[in-house]
Structures are given as structure tokens and as C-alpha cells.
Protein backbone atom coordinates (compact mmCIF):
# COMPACT_ATOMS: atom_id res chain seq x y z
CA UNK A 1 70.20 98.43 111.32
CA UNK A 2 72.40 101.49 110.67
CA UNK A 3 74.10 101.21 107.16
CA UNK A 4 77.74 102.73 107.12
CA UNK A 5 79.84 104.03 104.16
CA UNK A 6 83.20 103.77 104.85
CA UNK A 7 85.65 106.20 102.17
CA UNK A 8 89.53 106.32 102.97
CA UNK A 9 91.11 109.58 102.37
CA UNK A 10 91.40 111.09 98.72
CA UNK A 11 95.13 111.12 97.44
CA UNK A 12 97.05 112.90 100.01
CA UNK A 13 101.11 114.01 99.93
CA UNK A 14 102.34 110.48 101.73
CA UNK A 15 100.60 108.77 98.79
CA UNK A 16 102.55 110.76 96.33
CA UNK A 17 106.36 111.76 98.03
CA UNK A 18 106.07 107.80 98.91
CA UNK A 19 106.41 108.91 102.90
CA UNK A 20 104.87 107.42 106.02
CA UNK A 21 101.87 109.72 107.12
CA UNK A 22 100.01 107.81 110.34
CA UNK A 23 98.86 111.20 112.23
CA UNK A 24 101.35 113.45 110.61
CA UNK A 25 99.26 115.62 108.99
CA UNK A 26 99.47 116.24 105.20
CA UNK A 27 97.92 117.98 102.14
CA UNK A 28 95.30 116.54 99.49
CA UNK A 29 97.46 116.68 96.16
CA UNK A 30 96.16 118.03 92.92
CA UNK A 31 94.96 114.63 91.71
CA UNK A 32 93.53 113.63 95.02
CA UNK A 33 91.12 116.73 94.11
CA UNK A 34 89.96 115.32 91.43
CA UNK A 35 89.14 111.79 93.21
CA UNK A 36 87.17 113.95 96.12
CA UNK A 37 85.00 115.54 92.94
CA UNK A 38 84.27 111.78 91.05
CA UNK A 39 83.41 111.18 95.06
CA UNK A 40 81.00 113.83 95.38
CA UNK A 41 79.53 112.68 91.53
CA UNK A 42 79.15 108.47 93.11
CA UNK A 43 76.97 109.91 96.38
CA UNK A 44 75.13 113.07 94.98
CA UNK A 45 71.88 110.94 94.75
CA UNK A 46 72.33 108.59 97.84
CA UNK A 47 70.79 109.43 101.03
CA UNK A 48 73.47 110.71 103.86
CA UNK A 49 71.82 111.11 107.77
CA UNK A 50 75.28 112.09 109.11
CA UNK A 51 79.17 112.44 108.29
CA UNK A 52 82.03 111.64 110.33
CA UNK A 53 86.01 111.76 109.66
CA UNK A 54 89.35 111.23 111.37
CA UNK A 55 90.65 114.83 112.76
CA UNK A 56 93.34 114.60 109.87
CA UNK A 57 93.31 117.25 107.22
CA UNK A 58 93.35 114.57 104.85
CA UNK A 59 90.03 113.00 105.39
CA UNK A 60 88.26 116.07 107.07
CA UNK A 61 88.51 117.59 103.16
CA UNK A 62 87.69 114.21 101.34
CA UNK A 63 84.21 114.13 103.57
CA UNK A 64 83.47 117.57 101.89
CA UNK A 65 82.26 115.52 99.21
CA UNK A 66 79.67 114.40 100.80
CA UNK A 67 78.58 116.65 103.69
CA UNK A 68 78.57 120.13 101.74
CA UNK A 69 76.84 119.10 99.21
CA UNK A 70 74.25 117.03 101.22
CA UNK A 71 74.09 120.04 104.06
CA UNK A 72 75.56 118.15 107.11
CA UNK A 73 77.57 119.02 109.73
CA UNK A 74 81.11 117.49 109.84
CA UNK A 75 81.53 115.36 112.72
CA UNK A 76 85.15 114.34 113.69
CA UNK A 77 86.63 112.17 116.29
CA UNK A 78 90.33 110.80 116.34
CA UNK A 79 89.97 107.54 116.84
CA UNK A 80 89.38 107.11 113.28
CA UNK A 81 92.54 107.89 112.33
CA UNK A 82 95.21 106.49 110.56
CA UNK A 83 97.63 104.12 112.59
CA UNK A 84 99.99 105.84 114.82
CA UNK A 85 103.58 105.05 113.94
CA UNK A 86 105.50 107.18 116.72
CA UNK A 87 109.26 108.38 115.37
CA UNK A 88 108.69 106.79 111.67
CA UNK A 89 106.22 109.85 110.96
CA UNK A 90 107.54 111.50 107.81
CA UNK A 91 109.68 109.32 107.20
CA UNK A 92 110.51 108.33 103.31
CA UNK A 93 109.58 104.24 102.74
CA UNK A 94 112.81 104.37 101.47
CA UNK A 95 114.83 105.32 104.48
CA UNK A 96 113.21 102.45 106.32
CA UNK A 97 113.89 99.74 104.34
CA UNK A 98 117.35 101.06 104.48
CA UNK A 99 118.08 101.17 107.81
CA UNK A 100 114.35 99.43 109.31
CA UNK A 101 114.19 96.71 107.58
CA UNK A 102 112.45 93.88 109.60
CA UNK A 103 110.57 96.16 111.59
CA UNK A 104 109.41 97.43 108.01
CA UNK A 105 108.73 93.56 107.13
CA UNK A 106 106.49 93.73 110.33
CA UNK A 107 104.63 96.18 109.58
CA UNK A 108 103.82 95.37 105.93
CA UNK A 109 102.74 91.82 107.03
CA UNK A 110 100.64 93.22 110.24
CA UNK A 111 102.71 91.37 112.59
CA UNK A 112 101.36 91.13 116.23
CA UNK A 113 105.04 92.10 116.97
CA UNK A 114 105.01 95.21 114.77
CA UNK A 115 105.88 98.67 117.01
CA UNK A 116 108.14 101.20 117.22
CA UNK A 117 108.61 103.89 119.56
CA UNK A 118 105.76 106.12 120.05
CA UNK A 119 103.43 103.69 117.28
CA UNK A 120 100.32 102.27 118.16
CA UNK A 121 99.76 98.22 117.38
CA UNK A 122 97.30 96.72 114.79
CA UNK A 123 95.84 95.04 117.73
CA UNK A 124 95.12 98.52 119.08
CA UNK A 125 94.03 99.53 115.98
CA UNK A 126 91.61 96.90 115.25
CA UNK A 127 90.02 97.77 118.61
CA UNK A 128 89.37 101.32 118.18
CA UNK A 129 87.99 101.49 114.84
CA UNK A 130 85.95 98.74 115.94
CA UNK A 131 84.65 100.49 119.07
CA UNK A 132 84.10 103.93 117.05
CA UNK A 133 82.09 101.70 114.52
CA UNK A 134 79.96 100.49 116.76
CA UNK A 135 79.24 103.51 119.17
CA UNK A 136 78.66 105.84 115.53
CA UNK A 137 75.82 103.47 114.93
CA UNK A 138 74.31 103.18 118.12
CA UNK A 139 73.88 107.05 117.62
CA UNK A 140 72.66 106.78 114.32
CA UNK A 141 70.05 103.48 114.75
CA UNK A 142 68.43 102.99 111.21
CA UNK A 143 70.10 105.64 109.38
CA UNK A 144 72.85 105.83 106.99
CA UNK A 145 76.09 107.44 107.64
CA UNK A 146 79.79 108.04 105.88
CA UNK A 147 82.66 107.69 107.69
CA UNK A 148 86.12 108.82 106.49
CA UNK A 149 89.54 107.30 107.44
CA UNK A 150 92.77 105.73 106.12
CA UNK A 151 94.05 102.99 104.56
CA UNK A 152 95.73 100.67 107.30
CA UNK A 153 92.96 101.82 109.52
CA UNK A 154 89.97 100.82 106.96
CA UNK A 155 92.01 96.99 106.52
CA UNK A 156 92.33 96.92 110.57
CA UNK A 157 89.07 97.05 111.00
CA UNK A 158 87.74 95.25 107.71
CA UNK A 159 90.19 92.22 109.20
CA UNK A 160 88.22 92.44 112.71
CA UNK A 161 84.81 92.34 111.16
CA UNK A 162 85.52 88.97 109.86
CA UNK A 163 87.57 88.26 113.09
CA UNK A 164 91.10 88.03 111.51
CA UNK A 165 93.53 89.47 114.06
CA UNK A 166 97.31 91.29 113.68
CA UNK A 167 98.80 89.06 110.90
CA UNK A 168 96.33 87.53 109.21
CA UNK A 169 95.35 90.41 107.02
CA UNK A 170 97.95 90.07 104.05
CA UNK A 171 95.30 88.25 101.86
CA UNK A 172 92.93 91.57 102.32
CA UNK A 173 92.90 94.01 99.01
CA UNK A 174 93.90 97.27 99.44
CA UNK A 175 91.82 100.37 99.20
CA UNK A 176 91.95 102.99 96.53
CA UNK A 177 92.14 106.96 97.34
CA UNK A 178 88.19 107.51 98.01
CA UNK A 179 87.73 103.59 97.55
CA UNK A 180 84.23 102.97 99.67
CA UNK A 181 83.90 100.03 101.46
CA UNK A 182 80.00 99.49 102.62
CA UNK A 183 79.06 97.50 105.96
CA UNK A 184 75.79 97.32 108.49
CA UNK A 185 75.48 97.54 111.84
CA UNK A 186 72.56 95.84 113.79
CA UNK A 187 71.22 96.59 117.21
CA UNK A 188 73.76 93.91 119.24
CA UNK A 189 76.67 95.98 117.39
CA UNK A 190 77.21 92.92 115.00
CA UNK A 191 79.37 94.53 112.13
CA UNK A 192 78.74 92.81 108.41
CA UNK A 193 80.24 93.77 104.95
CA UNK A 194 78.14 94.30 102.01
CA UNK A 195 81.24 95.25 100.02
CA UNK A 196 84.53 96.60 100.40
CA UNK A 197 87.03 98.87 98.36
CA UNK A 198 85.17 99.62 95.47
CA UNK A 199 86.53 102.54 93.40
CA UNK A 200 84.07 102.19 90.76
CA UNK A 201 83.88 106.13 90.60
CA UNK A 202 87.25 106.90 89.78
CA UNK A 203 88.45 106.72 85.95
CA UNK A 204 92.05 104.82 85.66
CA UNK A 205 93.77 108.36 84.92
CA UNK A 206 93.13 109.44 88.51
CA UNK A 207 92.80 105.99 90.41
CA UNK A 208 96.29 106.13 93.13
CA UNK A 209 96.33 102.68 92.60
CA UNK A 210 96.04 102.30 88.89
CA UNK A 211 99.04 103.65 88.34
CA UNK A 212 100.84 101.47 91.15
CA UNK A 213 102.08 97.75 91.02
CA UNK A 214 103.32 97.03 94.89
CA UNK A 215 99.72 96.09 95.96
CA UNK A 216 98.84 93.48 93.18
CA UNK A 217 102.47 91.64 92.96
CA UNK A 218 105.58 91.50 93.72
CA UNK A 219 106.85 92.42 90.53
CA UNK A 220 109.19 95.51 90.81
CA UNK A 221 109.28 98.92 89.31
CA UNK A 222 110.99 102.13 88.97
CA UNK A 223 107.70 104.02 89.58
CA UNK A 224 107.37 102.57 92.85
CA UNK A 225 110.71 102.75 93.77
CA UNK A 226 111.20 104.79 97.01
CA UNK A 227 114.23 106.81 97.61
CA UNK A 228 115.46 107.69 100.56
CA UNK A 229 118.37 111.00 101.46
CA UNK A 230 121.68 111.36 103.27
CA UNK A 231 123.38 114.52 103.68
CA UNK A 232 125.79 115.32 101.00
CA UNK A 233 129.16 116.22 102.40
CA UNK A 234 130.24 119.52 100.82
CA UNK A 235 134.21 118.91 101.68
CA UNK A 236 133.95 114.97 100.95
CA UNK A 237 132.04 115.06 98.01
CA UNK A 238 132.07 117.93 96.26
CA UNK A 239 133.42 116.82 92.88
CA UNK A 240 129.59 114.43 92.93
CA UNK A 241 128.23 118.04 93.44
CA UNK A 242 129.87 119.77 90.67
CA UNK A 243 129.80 116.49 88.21
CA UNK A 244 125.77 116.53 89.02
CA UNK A 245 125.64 120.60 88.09
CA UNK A 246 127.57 120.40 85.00
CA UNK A 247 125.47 117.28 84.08
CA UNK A 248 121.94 119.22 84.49
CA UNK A 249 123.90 122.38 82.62
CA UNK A 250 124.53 120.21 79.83
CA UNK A 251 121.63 119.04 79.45
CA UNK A 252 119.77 122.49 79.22
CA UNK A 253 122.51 124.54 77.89
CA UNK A 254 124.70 122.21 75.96
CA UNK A 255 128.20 123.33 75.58
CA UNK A 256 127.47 127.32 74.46
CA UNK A 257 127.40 128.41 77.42
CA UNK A 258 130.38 127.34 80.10
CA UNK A 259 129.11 126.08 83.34
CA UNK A 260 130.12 128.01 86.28
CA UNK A 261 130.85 124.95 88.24
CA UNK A 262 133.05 126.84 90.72
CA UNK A 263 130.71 129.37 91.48
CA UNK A 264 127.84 126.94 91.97
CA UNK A 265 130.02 124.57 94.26
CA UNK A 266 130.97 128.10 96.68
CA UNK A 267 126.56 128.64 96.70
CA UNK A 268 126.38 125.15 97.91
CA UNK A 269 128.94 125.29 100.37
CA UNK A 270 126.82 128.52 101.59
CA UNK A 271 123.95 126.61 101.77
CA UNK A 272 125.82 123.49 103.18
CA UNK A 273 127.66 125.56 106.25
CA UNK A 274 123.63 126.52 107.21
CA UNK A 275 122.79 123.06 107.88
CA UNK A 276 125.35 120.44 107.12
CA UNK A 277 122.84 117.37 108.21
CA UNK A 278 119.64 119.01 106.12
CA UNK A 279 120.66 121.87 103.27
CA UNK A 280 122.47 119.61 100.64
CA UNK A 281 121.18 116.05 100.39
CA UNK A 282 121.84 112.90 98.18
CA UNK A 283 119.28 111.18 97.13
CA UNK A 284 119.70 107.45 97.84
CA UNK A 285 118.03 104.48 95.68
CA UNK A 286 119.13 101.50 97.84
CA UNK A 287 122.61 101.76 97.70
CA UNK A 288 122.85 103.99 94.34
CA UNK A 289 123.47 108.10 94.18
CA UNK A 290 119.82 108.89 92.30
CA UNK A 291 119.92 112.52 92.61
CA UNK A 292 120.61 115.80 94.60
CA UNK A 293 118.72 118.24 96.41
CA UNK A 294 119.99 121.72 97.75
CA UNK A 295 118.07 124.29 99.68
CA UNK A 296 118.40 127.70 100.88
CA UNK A 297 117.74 127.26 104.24
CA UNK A 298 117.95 131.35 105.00
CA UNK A 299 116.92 132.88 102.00
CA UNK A 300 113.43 134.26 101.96
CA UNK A 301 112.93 132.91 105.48
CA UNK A 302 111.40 136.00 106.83
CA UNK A 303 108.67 136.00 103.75
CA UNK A 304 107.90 132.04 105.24
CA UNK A 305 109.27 131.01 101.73
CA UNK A 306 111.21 127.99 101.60
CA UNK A 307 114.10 127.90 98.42
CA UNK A 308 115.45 124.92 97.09
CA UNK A 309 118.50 126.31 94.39
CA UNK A 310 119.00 122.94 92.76
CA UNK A 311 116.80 119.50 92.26
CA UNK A 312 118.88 116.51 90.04
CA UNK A 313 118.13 113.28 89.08
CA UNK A 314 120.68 111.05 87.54
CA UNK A 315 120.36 110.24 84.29
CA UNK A 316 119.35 106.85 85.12
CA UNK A 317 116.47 107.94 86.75
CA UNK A 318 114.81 110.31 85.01
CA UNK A 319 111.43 110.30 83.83
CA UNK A 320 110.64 107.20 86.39
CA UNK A 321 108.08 109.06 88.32
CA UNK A 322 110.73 109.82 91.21
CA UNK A 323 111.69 113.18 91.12
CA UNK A 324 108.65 113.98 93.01
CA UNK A 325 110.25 112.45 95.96
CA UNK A 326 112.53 115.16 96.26
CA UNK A 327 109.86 117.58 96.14
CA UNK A 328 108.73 115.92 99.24
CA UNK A 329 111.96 116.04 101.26
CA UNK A 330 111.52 119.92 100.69
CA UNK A 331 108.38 119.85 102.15
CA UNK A 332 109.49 117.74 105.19
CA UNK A 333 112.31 119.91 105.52
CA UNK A 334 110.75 123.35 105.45
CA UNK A 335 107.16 123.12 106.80
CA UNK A 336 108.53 122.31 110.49
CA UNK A 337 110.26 125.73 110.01
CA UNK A 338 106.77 127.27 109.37
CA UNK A 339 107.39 127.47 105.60
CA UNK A 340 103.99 127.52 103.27
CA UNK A 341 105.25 128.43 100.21
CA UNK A 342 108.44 126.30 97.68
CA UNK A 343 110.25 128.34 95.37
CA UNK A 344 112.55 127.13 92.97
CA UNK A 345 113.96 129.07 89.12
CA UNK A 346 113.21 126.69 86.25
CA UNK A 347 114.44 127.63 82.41
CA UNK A 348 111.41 128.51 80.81
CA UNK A 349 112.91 126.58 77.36
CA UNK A 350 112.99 123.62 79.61
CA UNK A 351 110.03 121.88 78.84
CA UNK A 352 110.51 118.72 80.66
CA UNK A 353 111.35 120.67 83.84
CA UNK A 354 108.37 123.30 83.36
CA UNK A 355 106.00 119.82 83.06
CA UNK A 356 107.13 118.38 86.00
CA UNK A 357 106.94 121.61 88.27
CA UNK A 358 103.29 122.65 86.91
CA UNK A 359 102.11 119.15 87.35
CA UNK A 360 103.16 119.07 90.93
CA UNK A 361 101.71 122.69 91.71
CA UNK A 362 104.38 125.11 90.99
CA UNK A 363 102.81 128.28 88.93
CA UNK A 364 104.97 130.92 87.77
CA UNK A 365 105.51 134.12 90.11
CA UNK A 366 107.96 136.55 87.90
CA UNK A 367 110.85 136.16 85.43
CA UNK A 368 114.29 136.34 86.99
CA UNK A 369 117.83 136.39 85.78
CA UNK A 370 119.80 133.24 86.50
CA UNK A 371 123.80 132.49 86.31
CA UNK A 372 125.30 134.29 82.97
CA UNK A 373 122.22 136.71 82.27
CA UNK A 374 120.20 133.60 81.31
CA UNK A 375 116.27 134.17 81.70
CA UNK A 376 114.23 131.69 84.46
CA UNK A 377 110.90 131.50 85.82
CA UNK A 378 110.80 131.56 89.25
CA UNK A 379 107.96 129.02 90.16
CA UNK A 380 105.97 128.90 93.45
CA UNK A 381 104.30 125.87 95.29
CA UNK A 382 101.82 127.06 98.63
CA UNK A 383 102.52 123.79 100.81
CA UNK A 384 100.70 125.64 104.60
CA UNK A 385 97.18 125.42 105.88
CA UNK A 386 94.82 128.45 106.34
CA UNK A 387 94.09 129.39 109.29
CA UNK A 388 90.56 127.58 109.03
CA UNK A 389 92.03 124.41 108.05
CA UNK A 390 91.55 124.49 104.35
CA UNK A 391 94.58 124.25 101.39
């Protein structure tokens, strides 16, 4: 009988810019650090004869937790990963229930009719994580051994154990970040769960799901509201631009100080004639204006620095746990260009702003001089992989 721990992934960037991440391979966030250390804490005394993970980046670091500190070899094979979902990869939740709807209704109910192009099928998924299951333990006979995967991945195959196929998993829970789920295996392969999705080791203040409501009702909320972005047409829309700048001036500045709304709109025109489809984008709550994001598409592109010159939320929409959703779009936008580093100028007197940017990684790099001789931090994110895989 070999006993298998099975751990999704600690809080990784999908989780937190609200984007789809199926192989698309993403960072562990700040918080998700602190899961993968409360993980290591919850196995330091249990016995571990091997470790295995999905090639992701994502659960290759959450296993760390367990096979540094028990002095294991990492074992990794890709057929524990995540569902494959083909041309939705990196794409915000947002943008597909805008324009994806009933495909999106698929998915979230684990239709046998769920796929898109390039996407594997829960059917397929079931399968695999099934077979890897069962071929781990016939390597590991009467031994205990942690596995790492992913969320949809973990329910496919919790679903086949107790022989539920594609659409009949919507009365499964769902597993925290570095939520373990415990099963055997005996010598005919038979698969049994001694218990699933238990996240006992995580306090509330760093459980993903504590701070979520989608997976428990249907009751809505702001905080899990997901936005999705449109490009913002310079020529067309301008006056949203400069209505947006002179908002977020105001609301630093007051009135002392004129806003150079002119010379802001001709530095996002600049930015705008780069890229017209990527540098200036409106972000989108259903059918509502939420926000704006510009970047620099040029600037610093030889240093592998990506710069984003402006990030606005709407009044209506501020402190709702959402502007981290545009930090995301700048990472989708910028790492494909072989960016690993953000950089943004923040108002050192802005204390909201300066909260937000340190909690989402940005440190401050130097002091710069911003529009009218006004003093700014410039703040730094690192968003690349080393060159041996680690953040």
C-alpha cells in the first residue's frame, strides 16, 4: 500500500491577477511564500520516501517544502500538470466571460463538452492524473510519497477516484493554495481517499481562499470581481484619458499644483503610436470603464525593464482589491518581450499608493523628479526567472 500526499501549488500570479494559468507558467507571489513555509512547518516531522511535481514553476517551488528539507531529490513529470487550456492561457477571467461566455459556463461546470482550441478535456485530464497516480505508486510500493499539482487537476482526479466523470464534479470542494489532500494506493492500483483539501496549516491571513467568496456561494463581490482590458483609443478617447489624469492629480496634489493635462495626453499618445492594440488600455468591469493602464513600451527596453507611466482606478473602485489586476496585464504584456523587471514612479507622500506597490513587490530603486519638479520614488518589481529556475 503506497500512501500519497497530494499538495496543489502555493499561491501563484493566476491566483492573484485573477488570470487563467493551465501550463502558462507563472511566479509564486509574496503570500504564496508564506503558505510554502506553514507547508514545510505541517510535514517537517512526517516521513517523505520520495517527491514528485508538475514541470510548472509553480509547484516545482511549493515541493521545496518538503524535499529540501527532508533531503530528496525532486522528481518531475508533466503529466501532473495543470489542465491545458490552448489559446485562453493568460487570459484575464474577465475577458472570458466577456466575450466566452458559455464556453466559460463549460468549463466552470466540467462539462464533457468543455474545449477550446489547443485545451485538453477533463476527460483527458481525469485519465492522466489517474495513470501518473497509479504508475508513481507502483514505483514507490509501501512507501510514502508527495506529489504536487494544481487545482483543476487535483478535483479531476479526486472526481475519478470516486468514479465521477466530466460534469459531475460541481459538488467537489475546492482546494486551498498548499491544501493536501491524502489518498492510498494498493497493489491492483485501487486509488482511496483518506482525506482531501485540508489546509489546516495555513492561518486565515494567508489562506487564498479565506479571503475569497466565489467557491462557497454565489454571493457576489467586488474583491472577486475580474476585470478584463481593451485598448484605449488615444484619438477617440482622449478626453477619458485626460479626465482619468486630472482625477489621480487631484487626488494627490489637490488644486496647488495645475495638472499638466496636455502634456500628459502628448506622453500617452507617444506611448499609444508604439502599440495602439497593447500600450494604453482601459480597464473593463463588465461593461463599466474601471481604470487605465499606460506603458512605455520602448523605454528602458534595452535594460529588459518594462515601464508602465500611469496605473488608475476609478473612484468607484478603489480599495476593492482590483488594482492588482492591472499589475498583471503589465506582466502579461511585458514578460513575452523578455522583460524581468516593472518600474513605475509613485509620490512618496502617497501612502495609499506606496502600500499597494510594496505589498505587491515593488521596493524603491532611487528618487526621481516627476512633472513640475515634484519628488517620486521610482519603485521596481523583478517579474523573470533565473537562469536555474528559481524567483
Amino acid at each position: 500500500m503506497t500512501r500519497i500526499y497530494l499538495i496543489r501549488h502555493a499561491e501563484a500570479e493566476g491566483n492573484l491577477y485573477r488570470r487563467v494559468h493551465g501550463w502558462y507558467d507563472s511566479l509564486i507571489t509574496d503570500n504564496g511564500y508564506r503558505q510554502i513555509s506553514a507547508l514545510r512547518g505541517r510535514f517537517d516531522n512526517i516521513p517523505i520516501d520520495a517527491v514528485y511535481s508538475s514541470d510548472l514553476f509553480r509547484t516545482m517551488t511549493t515541493a521545496k517544502a518538503i524535499y529540501v528539507s527532508h533531503g530528496l531529490e525532486l522528481h518531475t513529470r508533466s503529466d501532473l500538470r495543470e489542465i491545458g487550456v490552448g489559446e485562453w492561457e493568460d487570459v484575464p477571467w474577465g475577458e472570458l466571460s466577456h466575450r466566452d461566455g458559455e464556453r466559460l459556463y463549460e468549463f466552470n461546470h466540467s462539462s464533457p463538452k468543455f474545449q477550446v482550441e489547443g485545451s485538453e478535456t477533463f476527460a483527458q485530464v481525469q485519465k492522466r492524473m489517474l495513470d501518473a497516480v497509479r504508475d508513481i505508486a507502483e514505483k514507490h510500493p509501501d512507501q510514502t510519497v508527495a506529489l504536487f499539482s494544481h487545482g483543476t487537476a487535483i478535483r479531476c482526479l479526486q472526481a475519478a477516484i470516486r468514479g465521477l466523470g466530466p460534469g459531475e464534479m460541481d459538488g467537489l470542494g475546492h482546494s486551498d493554495n498548499t491544501g493536501v489532500t491524502c489518498l492510498t494506493v494498493d497493489e491492483h492500483g485501487i486509488c482511496r481517499l483518506v482525506f482531501e483539501n485540508d489546509n489546516s496549516h495555513l492561518p486565515e491571513e494567508i489562506s487564498t481562499l479565506a479571503r475569497q467568496k466565489w467557491w462557497k456561494s454565489r454571493e457576489s463581490s467586488l474583491a472577486d470581481a475580474n476585470l478584463w482590458f481593451r485598448p484605449l483609443d488615444m484619438e477617440a478617447e482622449g478626453e477619458c484619458y485626460r479626465t482619468a489624469r486630472a482625477d489621480a492629480w487631484r487626488d494627490i496634489r489637490g488644486d496647488e499644483i495645475p495638472c499638466d493635462s496636455e502634456g500628459f495626453q502628448q506622453d500617452a499618445l507617444r506611448c499609444w503610436s508604439q502599440d495602439p492594440q497593447k500600450a494604453v488600455m482601459a480597464a473593463m468591469l463588465g461593461e463599466e470603464f474601471a481604470g487605465v493602464l499606460q506603458m512605455d513600451l520602448e523605454r528602458w527596453a534595452d535594460q529588459r525593464i518594462g515601464y508602465i507611466p500611469f496605473v488608475y482606478m476609478a473612484p468607484d473602485y478603489r480599495k476593492k482589491g482590483l488594482g492588482v489586476q492591472l499589475i498583471g496585464q503589465a506582466v502579461a504584456t511585458y514578460r513575452p518581450l523578455g522583460r524581468d523587471r516593472l518600474r513605475l514612479r509613485c509620490a512618496p507622500d502617497n501612502g495609499v499608493a506606496q502600500r499597494f506597490y510594496k505589498k505587491y513587490g515593488f521596493v524603491k530603486v532611487e528618487e526621481v523628479q516627476g512633472a513640475g519638479g515634484v519628488p517620486l520614488d521610482l519603485m521596481e518589481k523583478y517579474i523573470g526567472f533565473d537562469a536555474d529556475g528559481s524567483r
